[in-house]
Protein backbone atom coordinates (compact mmCIF):
# COMPACT_ATOMS: atom_id res chain seq x y z
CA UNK A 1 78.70 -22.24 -2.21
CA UNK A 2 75.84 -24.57 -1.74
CA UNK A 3 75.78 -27.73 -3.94
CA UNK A 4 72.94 -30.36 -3.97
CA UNK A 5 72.70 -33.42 -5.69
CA UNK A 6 69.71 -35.84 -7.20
CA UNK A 7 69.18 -38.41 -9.97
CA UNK A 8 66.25 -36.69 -12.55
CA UNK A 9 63.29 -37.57 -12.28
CA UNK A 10 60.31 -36.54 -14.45
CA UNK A 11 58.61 -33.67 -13.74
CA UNK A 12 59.27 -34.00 -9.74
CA UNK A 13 57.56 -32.93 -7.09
CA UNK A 14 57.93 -29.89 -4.41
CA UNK A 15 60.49 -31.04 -2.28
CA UNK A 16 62.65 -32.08 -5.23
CA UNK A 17 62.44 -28.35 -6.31
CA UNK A 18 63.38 -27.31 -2.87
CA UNK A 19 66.95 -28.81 -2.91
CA UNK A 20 67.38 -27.15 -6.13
CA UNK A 21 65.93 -24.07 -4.91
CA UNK A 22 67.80 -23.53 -2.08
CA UNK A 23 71.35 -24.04 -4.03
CA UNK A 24 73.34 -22.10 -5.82
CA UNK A 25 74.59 -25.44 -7.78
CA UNK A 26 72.75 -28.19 -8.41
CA UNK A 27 74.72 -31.70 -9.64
CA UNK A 28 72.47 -33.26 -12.32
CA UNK A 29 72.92 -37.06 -11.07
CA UNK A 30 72.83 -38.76 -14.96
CA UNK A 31 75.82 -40.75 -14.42
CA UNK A 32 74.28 -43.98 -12.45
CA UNK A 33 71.79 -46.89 -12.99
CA UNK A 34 68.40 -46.38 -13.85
CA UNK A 35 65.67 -47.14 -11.21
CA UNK A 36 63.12 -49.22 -12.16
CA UNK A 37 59.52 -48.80 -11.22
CA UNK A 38 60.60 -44.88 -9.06
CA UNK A 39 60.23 -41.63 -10.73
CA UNK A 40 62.93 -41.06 -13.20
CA UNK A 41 59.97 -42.06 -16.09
CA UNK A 42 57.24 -40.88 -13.79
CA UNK A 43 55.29 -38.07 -11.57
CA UNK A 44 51.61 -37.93 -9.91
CA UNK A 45 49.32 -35.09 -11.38
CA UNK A 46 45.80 -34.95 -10.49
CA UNK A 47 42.42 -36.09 -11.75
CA UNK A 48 39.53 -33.55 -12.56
CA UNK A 49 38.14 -35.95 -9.99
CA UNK A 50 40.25 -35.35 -7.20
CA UNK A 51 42.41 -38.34 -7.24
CA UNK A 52 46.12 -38.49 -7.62
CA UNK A 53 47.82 -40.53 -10.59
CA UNK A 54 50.46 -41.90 -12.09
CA UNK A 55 51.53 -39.92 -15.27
CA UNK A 56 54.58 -42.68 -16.86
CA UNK A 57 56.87 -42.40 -19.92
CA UNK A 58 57.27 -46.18 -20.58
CA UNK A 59 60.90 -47.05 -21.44
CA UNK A 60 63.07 -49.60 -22.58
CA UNK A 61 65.42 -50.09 -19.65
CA UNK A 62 66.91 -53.37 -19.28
CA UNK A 63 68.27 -54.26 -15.90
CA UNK A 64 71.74 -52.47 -14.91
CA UNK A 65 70.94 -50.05 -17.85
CA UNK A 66 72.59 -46.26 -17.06
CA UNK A 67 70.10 -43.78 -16.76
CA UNK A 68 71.50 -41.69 -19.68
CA UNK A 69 70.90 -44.51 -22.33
CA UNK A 70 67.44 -45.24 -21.23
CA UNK A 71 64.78 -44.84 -24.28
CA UNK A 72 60.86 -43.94 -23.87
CA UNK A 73 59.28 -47.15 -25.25
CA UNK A 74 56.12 -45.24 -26.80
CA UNK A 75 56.20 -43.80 -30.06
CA UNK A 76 53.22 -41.11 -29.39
CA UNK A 77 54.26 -40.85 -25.84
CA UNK A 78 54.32 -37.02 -26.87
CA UNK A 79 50.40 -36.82 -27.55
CA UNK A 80 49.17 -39.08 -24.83
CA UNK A 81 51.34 -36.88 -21.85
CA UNK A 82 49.72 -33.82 -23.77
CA UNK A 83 46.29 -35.25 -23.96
CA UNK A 84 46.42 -36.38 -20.29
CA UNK A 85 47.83 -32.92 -18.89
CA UNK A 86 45.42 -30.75 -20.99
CA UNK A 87 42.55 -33.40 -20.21
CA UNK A 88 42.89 -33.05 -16.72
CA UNK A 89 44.32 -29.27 -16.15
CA UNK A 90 42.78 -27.63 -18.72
CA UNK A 91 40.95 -25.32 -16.68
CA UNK A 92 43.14 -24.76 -14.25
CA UNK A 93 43.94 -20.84 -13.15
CA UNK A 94 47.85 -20.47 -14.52
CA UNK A 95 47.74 -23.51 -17.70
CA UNK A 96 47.62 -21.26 -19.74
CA UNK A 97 50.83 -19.29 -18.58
CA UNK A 98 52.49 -22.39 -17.87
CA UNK A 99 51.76 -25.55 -20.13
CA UNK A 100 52.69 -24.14 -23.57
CA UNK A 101 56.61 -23.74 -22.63
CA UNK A 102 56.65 -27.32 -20.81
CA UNK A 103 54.74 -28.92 -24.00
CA UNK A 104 57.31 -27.28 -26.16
CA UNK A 105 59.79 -28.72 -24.35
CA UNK A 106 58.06 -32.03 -24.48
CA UNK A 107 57.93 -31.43 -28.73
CA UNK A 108 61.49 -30.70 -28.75
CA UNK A 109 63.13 -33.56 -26.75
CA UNK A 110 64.43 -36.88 -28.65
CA UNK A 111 62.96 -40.30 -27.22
CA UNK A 112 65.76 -40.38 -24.54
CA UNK A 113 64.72 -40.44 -21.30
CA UNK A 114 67.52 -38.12 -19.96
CA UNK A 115 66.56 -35.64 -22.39
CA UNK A 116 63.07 -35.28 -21.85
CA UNK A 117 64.13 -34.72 -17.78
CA UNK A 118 66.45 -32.23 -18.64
CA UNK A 119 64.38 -30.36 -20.99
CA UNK A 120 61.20 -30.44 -18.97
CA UNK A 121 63.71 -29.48 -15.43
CA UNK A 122 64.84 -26.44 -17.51
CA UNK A 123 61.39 -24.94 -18.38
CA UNK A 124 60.43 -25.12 -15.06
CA UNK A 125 63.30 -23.70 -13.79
CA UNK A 126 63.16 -20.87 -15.84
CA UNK A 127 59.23 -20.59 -15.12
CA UNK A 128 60.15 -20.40 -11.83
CA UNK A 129 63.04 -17.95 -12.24
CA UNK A 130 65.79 -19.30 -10.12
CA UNK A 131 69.08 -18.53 -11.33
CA UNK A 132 71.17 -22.14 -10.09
CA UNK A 133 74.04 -23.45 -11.78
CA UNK A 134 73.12 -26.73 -13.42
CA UNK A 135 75.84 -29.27 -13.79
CA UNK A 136 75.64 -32.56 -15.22
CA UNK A 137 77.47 -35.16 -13.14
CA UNK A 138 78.21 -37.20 -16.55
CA UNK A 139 80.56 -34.00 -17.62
CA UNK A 140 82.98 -33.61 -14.37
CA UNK A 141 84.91 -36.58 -15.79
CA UNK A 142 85.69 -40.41 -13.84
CA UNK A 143 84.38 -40.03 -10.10
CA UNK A 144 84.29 -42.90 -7.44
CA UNK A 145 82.36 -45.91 -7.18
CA UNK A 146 81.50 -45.25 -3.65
CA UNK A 147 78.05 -43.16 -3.31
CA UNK A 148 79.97 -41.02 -0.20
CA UNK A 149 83.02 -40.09 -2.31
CA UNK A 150 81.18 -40.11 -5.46
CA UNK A 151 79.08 -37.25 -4.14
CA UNK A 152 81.94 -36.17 -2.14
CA UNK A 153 83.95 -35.23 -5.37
CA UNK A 154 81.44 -34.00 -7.40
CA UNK A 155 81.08 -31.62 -4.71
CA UNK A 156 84.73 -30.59 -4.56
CA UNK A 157 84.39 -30.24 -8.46
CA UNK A 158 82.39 -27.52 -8.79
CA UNK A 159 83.88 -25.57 -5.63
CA UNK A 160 81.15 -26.50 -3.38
CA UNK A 161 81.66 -25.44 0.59
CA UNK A 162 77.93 -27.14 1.75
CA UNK A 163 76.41 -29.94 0.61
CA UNK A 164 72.47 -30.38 1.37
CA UNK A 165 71.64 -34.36 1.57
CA UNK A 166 67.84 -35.41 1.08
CA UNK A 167 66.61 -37.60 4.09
CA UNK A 168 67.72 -40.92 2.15
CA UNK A 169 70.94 -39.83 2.59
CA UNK A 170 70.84 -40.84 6.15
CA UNK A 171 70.58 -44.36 4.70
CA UNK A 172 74.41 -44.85 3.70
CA UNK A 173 76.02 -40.86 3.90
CA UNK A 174 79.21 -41.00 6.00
CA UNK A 175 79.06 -37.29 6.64
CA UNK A 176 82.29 -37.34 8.72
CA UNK A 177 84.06 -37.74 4.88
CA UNK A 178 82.24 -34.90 4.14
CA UNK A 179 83.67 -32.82 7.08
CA UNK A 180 87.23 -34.07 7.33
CA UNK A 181 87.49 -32.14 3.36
CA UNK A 182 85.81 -28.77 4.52
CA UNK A 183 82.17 -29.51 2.95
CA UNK A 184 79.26 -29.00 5.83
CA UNK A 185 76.57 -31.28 4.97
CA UNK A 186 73.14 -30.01 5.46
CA UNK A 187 70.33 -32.34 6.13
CA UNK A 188 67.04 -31.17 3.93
CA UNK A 189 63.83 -30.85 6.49
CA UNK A 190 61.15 -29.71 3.55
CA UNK A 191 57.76 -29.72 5.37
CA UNK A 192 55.08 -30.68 3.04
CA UNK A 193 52.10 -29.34 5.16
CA UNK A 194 54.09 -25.91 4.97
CA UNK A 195 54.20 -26.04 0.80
CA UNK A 196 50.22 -26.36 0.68
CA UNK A 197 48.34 -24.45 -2.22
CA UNK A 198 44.26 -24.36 -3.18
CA UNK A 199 43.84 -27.28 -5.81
CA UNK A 200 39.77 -27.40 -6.01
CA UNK A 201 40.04 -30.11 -3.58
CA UNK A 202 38.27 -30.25 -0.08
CA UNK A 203 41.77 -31.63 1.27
CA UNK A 204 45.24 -30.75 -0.15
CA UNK A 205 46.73 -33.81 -2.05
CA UNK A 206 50.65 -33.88 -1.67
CA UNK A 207 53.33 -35.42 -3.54
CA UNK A 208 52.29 -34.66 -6.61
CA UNK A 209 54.30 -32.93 -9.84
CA UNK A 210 55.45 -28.77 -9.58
CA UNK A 211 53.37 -28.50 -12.54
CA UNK A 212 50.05 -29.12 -10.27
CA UNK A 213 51.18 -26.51 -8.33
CA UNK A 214 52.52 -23.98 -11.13
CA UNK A 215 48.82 -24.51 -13.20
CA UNK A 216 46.97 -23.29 -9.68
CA UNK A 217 48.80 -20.49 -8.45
CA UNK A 218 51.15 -19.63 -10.79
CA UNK A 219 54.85 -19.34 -10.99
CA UNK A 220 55.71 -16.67 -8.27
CA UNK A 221 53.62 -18.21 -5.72
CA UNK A 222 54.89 -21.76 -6.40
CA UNK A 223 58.36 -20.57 -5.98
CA UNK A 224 57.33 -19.40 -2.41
CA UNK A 225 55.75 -22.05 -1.69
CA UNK A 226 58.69 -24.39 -2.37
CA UNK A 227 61.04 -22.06 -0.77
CA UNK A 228 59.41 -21.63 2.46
CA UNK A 229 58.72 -24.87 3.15
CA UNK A 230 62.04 -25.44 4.26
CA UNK A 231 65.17 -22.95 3.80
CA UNK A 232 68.98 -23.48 3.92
């Protein structure tokens, strides 16, 4: 069984959705600090005019604050991520397929961060129609301190076998834990030239969130794109 493992972020991008892709469990990090100023409150999307930009929930996150008690900061934050999406992909070939079920999402979330993630990461995993375990890390009980043996065990929770580590893991993963309990860790190599896709544009603009993607080509060619770009 192949586990993977990342904080949530809102909205992500590609190669986010290719770790979750190419798993058959995926450990819903909501369990540690919150990151200031990174993506758990924000994604890019792109401007009718080409250029990429920040879309942000503002939040009320004091310093050392755990992700899962983090609070969006705007009361109409609702309406002004609406607004900005249909303002700038209004027109696009598949919004119309794909924007109502992530709006109702939006409409149906509280004001807590973590819930507006895991909403909006559940649409688009269904619009994407990948059938992956979801776990939440916050519901496998007390785990380690250490990042190694906190992934380690979340791992060995859910009866995981391979582990696939994003390329920050190479920053602090001691993958010879990993291998002396049975669990193969698997290094993520998603290509972003390889996950291209027609945006308007007269060069491709990476990075930015699946739903650029899903409102130009759709669902079934998104999930293609994100899964070849790099397969376990």
């Amino acid at each position: 069984m192949i586990a993977s493992i990342h904080q949530p972020h809102f909205l992500p991008w590609l190669g986010y959705w290719n770790k979750v892709l190419a798993s058959d469990v995926f450990l819903w990090l909501d369990s540690v600090q919150y990151r200031k100023n990174y993506f758990q409150n924000r994604t890019r999307i792109l401007t009718r005019g080409g250029e990429p930009a920040w879309l942000t929930l503002p939040v009320h996150a004091p310093f050392g604050i755990a992700i899962d008690a983090v609070v969006v900061a705007e009361p109409r934050w609702r309406e002004r991520v609406r607004r900005t999406v249909e303002q700038n992909y209004g027109k696009s070939p598949y919004f119309s397929r794909c924007w109502p079920p992530v709006a109702d999402a939006l409409e149906a979330a509280t004001d807590r961060l973590t819930d507006v993630n895991y909403r909006t990461f559940q649409t688009v995993l269904e619009l994407l129609g990948d059938p992956v375990r979801v776990v939440r890390v916050s519901e496998l009980g007390p785990l380690p301190e250490d990042p190694t043996e906190r992934l380690l065990e979340a791992c060995r929770k859910v009866g995981a076998n391979t582990y696939i580590a994003g390329r920050g893991g190479r920053n602090y993963l001691r993958c010879e834990v990993f291998e002396k309990s049975g669990i193969r860790v698997l290094w993520q190599e998603f290509d972003v030239a390889n996950a291209a896709y027609p945006q308007g544009m007269p060069a491709f603009v990476g990075g930015l969130s699946v739903v650029d993607c899903l409102f130009h080509v759709g669902p079934q060619k998104a999930r293609e794109l994100i899964q070849g770009a790099w397969k376990a």
